[in-house]
C-alpha atoms as a PDB file:
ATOM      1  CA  UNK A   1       0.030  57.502 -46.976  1.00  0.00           C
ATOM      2  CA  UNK A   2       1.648  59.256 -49.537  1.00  0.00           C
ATOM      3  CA  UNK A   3       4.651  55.975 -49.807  1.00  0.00           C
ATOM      4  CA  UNK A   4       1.387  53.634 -50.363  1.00  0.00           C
ATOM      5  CA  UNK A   5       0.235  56.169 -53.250  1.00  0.00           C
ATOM      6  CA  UNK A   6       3.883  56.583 -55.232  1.00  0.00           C
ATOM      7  CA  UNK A   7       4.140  52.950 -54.639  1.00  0.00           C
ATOM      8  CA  UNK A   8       0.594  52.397 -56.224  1.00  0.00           C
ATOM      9  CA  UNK A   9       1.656  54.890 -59.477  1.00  0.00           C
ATOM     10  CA  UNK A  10       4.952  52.887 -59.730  1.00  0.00           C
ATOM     11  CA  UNK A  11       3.054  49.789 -59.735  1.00  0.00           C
ATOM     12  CA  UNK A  12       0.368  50.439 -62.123  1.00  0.00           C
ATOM     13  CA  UNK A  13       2.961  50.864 -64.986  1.00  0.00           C
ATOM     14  CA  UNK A  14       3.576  46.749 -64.184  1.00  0.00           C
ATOM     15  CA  UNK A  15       0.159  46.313 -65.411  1.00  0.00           C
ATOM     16  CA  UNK A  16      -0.931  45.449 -69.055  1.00  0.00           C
ATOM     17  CA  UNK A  17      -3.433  48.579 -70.626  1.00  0.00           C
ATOM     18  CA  UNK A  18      -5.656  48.992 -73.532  1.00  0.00           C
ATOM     19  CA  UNK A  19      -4.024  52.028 -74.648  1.00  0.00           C
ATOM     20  CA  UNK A  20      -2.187  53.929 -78.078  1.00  0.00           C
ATOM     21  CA  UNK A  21       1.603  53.952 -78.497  1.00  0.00           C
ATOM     22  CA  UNK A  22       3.017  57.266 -77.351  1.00  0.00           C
ATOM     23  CA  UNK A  23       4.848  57.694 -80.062  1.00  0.00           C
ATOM     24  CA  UNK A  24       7.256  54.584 -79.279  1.00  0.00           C
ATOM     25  CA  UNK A  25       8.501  56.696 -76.471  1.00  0.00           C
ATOM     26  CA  UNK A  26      10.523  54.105 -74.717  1.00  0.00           C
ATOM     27  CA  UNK A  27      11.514  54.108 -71.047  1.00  0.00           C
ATOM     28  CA  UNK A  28      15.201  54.997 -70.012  1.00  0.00           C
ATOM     29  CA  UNK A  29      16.259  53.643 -66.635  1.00  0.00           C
ATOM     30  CA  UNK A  30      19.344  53.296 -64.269  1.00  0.00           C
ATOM     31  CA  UNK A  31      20.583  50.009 -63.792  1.00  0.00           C
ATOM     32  CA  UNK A  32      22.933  48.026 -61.645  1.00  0.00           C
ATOM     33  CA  UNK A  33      24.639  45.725 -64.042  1.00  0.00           C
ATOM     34  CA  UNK A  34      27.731  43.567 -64.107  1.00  0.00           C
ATOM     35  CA  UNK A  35      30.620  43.188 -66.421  1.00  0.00           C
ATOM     36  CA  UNK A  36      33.420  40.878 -66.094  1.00  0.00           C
ATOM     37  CA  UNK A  37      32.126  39.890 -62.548  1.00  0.00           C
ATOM     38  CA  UNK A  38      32.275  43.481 -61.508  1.00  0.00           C
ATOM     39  CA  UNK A  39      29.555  45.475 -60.690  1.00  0.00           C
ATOM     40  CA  UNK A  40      28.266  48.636 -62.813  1.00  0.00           C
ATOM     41  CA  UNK A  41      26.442  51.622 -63.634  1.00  0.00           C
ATOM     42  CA  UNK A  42      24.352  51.305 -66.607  1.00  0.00           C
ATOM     43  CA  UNK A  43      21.558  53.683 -68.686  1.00  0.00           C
ATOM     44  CA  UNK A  44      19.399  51.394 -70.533  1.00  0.00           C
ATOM     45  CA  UNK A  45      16.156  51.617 -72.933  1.00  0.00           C
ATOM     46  CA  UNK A  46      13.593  48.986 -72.051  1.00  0.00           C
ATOM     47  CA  UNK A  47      12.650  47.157 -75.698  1.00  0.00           C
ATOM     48  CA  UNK A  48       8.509  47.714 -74.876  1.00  0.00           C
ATOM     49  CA  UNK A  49       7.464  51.254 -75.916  1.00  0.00           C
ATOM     50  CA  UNK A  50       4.718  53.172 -73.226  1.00  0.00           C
ATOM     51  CA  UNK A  51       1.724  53.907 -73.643  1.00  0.00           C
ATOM     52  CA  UNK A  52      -1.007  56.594 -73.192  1.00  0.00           C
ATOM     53  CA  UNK A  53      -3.733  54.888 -71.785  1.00  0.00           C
ATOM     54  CA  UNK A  54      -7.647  55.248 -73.176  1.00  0.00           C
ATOM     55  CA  UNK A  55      -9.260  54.434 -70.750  1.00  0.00           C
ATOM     56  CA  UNK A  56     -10.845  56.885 -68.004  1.00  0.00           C
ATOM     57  CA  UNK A  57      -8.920  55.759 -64.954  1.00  0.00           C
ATOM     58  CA  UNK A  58      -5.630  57.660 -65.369  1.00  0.00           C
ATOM     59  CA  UNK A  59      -5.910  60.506 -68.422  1.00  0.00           C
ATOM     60  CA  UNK A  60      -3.270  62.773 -69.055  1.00  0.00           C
ATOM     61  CA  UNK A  61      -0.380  59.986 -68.257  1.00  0.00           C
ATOM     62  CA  UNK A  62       2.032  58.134 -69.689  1.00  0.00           C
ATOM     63  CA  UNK A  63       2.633  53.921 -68.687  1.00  0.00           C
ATOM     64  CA  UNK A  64       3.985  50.627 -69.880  1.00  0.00           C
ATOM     65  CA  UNK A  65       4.206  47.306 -68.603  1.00  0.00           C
ATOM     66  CA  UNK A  66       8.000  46.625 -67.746  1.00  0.00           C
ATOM     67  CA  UNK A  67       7.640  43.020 -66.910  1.00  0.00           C
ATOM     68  CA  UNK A  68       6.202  40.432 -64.875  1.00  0.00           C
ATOM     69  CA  UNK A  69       6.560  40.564 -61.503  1.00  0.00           C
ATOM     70  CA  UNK A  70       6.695  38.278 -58.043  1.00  0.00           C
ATOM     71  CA  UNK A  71       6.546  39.044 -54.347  1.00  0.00           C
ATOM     72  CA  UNK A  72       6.748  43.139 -53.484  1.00  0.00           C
ATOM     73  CA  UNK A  73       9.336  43.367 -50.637  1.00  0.00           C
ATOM     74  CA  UNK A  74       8.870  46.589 -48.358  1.00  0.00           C
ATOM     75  CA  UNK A  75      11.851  47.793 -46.738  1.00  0.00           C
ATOM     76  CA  UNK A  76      12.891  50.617 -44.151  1.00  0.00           C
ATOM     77  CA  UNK A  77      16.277  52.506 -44.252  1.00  0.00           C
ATOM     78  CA  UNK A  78      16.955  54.201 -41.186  1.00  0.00           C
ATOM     79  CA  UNK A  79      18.481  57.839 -41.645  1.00  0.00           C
ATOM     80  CA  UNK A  80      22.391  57.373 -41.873  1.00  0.00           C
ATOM     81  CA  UNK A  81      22.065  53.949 -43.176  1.00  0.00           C
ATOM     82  CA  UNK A  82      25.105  52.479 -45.020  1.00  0.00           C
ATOM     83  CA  UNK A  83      25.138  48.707 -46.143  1.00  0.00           C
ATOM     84  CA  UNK A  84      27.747  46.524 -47.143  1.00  0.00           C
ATOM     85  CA  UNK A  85      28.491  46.011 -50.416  1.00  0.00           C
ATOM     86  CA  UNK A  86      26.454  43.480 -51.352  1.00  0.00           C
ATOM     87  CA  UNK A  87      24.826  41.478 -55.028  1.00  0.00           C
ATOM     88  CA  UNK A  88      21.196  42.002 -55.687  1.00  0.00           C
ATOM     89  CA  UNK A  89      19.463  38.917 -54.439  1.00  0.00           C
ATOM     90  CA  UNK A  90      17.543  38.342 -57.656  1.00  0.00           C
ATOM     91  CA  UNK A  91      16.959  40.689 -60.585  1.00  0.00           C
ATOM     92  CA  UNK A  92      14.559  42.766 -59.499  1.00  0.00           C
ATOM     93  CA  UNK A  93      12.733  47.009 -59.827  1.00  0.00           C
ATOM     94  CA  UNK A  94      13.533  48.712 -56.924  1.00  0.00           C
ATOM     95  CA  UNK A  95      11.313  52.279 -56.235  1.00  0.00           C
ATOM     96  CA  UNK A  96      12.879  54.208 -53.606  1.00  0.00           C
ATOM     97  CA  UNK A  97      11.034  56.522 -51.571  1.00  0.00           C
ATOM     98  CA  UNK A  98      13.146  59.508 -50.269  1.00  0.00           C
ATOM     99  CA  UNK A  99      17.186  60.078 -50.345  1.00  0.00           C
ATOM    100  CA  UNK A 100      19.245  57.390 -51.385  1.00  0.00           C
ATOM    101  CA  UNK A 101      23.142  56.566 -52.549  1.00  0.00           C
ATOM    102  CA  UNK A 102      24.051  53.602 -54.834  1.00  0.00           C
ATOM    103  CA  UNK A 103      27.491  53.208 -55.672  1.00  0.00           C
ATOM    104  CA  UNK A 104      29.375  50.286 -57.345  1.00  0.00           C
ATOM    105  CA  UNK A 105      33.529  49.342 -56.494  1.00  0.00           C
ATOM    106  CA  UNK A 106      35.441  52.446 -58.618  1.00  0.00           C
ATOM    107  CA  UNK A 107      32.451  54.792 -58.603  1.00  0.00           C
ATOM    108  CA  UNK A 108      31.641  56.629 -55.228  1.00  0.00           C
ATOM    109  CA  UNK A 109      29.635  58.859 -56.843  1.00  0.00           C
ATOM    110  CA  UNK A 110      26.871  56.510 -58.450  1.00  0.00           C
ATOM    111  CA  UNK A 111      23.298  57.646 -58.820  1.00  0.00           C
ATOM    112  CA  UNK A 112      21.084  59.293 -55.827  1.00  0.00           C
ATOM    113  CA  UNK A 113      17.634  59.150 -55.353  1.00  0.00           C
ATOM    114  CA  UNK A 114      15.691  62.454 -54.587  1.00  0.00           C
ATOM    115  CA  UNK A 115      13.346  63.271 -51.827  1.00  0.00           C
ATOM    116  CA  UNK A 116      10.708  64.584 -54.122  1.00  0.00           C
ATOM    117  CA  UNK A 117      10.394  61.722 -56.545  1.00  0.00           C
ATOM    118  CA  UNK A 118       9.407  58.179 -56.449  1.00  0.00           C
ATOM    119  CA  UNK A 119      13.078  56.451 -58.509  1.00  0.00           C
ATOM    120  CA  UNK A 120      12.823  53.457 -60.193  1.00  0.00           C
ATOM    121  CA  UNK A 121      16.112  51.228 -61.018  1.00  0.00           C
ATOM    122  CA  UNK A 122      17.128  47.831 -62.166  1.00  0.00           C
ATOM    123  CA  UNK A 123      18.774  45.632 -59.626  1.00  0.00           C
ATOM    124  CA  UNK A 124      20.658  42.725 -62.432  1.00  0.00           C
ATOM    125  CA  UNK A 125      23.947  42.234 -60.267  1.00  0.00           C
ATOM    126  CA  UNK A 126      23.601  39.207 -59.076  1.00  0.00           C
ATOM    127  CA  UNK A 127      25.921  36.743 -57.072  1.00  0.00           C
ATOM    128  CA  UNK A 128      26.092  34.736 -60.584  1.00  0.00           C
ATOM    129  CA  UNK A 129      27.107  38.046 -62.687  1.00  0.00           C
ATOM    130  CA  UNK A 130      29.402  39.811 -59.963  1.00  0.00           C
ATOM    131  CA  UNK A 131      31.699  38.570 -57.799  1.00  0.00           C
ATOM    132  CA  UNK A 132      32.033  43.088 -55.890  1.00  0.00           C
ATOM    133  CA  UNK A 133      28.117  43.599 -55.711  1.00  0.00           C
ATOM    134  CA  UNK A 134      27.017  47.298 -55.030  1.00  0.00           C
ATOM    135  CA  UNK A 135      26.479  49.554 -52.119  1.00  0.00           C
ATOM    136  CA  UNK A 136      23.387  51.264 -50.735  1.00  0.00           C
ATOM    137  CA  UNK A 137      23.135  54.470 -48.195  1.00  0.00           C
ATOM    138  CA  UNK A 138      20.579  56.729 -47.077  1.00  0.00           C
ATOM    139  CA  UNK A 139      23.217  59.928 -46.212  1.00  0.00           C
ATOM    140  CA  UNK A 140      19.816  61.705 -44.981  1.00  0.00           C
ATOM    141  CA  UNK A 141      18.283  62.776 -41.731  1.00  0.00           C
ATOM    142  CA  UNK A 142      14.929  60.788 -42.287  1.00  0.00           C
ATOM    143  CA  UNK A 143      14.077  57.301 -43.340  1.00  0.00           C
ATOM    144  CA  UNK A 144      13.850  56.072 -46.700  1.00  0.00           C
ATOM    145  CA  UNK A 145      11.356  53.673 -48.102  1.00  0.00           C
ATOM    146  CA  UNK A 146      12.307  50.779 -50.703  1.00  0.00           C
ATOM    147  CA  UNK A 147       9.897  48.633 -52.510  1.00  0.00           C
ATOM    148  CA  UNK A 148      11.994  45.303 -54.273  1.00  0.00           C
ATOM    149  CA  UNK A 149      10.258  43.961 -56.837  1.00  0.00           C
ATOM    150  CA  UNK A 150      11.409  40.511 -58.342  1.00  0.00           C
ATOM    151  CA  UNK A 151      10.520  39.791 -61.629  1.00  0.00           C
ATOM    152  CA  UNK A 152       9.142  36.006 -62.538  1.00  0.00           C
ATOM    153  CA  UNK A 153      11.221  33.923 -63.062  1.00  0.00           C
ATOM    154  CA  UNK A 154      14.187  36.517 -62.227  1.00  0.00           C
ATOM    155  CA  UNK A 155      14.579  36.976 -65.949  1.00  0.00           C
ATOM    156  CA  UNK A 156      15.852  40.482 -67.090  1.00  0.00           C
ATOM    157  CA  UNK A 157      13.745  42.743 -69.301  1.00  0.00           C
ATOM    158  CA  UNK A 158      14.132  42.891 -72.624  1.00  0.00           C
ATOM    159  CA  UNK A 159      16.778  46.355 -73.121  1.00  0.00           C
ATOM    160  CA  UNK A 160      19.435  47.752 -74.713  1.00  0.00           C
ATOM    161  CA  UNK A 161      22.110  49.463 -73.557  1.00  0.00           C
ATOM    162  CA  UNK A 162      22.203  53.615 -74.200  1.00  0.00           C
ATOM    163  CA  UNK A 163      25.268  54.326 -71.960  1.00  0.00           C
ATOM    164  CA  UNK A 164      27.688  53.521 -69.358  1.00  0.00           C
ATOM    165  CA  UNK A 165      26.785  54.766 -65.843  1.00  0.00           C
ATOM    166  CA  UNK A 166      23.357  56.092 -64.902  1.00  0.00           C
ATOM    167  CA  UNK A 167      20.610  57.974 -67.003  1.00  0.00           C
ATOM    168  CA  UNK A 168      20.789  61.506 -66.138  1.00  0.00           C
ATOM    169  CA  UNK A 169      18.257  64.460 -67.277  1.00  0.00           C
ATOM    170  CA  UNK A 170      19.257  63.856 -71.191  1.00  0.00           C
ATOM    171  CA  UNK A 171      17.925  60.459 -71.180  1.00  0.00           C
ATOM    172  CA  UNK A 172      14.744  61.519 -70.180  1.00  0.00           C
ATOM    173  CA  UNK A 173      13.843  64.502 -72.581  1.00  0.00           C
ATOM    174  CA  UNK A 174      11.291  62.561 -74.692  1.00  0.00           C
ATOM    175  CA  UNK A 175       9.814  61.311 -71.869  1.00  0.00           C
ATOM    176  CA  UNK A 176       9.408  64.236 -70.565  1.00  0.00           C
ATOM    177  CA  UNK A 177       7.821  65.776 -74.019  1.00  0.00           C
ATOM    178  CA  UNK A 178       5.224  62.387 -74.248  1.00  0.00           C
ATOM    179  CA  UNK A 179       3.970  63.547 -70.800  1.00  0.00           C
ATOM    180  CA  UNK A 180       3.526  66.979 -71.377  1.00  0.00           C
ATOM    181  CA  UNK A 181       1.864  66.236 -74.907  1.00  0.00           C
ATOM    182  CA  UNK A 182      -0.531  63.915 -73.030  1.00  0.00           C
ATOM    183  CA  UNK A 183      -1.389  65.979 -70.339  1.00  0.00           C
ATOM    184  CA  UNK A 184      -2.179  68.685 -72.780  1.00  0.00           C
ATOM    185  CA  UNK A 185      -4.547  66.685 -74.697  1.00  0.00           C
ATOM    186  CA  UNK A 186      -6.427  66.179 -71.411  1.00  0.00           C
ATOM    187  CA  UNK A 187      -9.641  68.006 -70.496  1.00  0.00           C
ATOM    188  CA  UNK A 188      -9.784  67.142 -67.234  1.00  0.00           C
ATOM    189  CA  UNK A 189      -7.227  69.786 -65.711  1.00  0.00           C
ATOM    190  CA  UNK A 190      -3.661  71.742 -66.817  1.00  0.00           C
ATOM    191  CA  UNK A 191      -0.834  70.033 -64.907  1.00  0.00           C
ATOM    192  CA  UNK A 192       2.349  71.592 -65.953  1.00  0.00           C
ATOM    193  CA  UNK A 193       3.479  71.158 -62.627  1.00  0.00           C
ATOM    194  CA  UNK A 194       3.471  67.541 -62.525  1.00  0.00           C
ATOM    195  CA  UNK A 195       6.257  67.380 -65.151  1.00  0.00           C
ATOM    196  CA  UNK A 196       8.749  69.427 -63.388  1.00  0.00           C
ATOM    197  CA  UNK A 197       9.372  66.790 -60.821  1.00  0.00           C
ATOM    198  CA  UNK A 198       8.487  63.721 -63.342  1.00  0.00           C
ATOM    199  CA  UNK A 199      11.692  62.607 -64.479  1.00  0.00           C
ATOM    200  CA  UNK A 200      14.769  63.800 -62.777  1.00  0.00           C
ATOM    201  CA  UNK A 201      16.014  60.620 -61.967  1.00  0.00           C
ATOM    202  CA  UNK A 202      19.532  59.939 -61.191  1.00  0.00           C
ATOM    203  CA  UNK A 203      20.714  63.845 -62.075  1.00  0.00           C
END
C-alpha cells in the first residue's frame, strides 16, 4: 500500500497542472550519464521550473511535469541483490522504493537510496552512450521496489549540468525552502514534518 501511494506522488509530478511558478525553483536530480562511452555520476537541473499547484487536489506542495512518459515497469529487488553491470535499456525515471546502491566503473561509492524516501534518478546510459554501463544493489535485509519509467520517444529531458557525481543535500536547499513556503501558505494543516524527509536524496 504505501509503494502504490509514493509511486502515485512520484507520478503526479509527470502530469501537466494549472498552477503559479514557484519562484522558478527548478528540480535538481541524480543522473546516470555517459562520457566518452563510460558511464557517470551526474547532478543536473531539469530546464522546466515547478510549480505550486492552484487547484484543491494537492495544496501545500510543490510539482512539475518532467517529461512525457511510456510504459511504467514494476520491479522487485530481493534483499542482497547485486546486478551486473549493465546500460540502462532506454532513458528512462527510475523511483526506488527502499535501500538501494548505484555505482558506475571508478566510483564504488555512487549514490544510495534511503529507506524513508521515495528517490527519483535519471537512467541516460545507454548501450549507444556507454560501452561500462552501471551497477545496481540492494545491500539491505528487505526488498526494494523500482518503478522504470521510459520517456516517449526515449528522448532526454531538457537539463543542464550543475555538477559531476550525484546531487547531495546542497542541491536541494531551494527546494527545500519552495516547499516549506508553500506549505506555510496552506490553511489546511502545519506540516513541518513533511520537509524533513522531502529531499535528502543521494546524501
Amino acid at each position: 500500500m504505501r509503494s502504490s501511494s509514493i509511486l502515485l506522488s512520484a507520478l503526479a509530478a509527470l502530469m501537466p497542472a494549472t498552477a503559479s511558478a514557484a519562484d522558478t525553483i527548478k528540480l535538481n536530480v541524480t543522473a546516470i550519464s555517459a562520457r566518452d562511452g563510460v558511464s557517470t555520476l551526474e547532478c543536473w537541473q531539469m530546464d522546466r521550473p515547478l510549480e505550486i499547484p492552484t487547484q484543491s487536489d494537492l495544496p501545500g506542495s510543490i510539482r512539475g511535469v518532467l517529461s512525457n512518459v511510456s510504459t511504467v515497469t514494476y520491479t522487485v529487488l530481493p534483499p542482497k541483490y547485486d546486478s551486473p553491470v549493465h546500460p540502462a535499456p532506454t532513458k528512462l525515471w527510475v523511483v526506488v522504493v527502499g535501500f538501494s546502491q548505484v555505482t558506475v566503473p571508478g566510483d564504488d561509492v555512487g549514490f544510495y537510496t534511503s529507506s524513508d524516501t521515495s528517490s527519483l534518478f535519471f537512467a541516460a546510459d545507454t548501450a549507444d552512450v556507454s560501452s561500462t554501463g552501471h551497477r545496481s544493489q540492494n545491500p539491505g535485509d528487505a526488498e526494494t521496489i523500482s518503478f522504470q519509467i521510459p520517456t516517449q520517444g526515449a528522448v532526454v529531458p531538457p537539463h543542464s549540468v550543475v555538477h559531476m557525481g550525484p546531487c547531495g543535500a546542497k542541491d536541494f536547499v531551494g527546494m527545500r525552502e519552495a516547499a516549506i513556503g508553500a506549505m506555510r501558505s496552506d490553511p489546511v494543516e502545519p506540516r513541518a514534518a513533511w520537509t524533513d524527509n522531502l529531499f535528502p536524496f543521494h546524501l
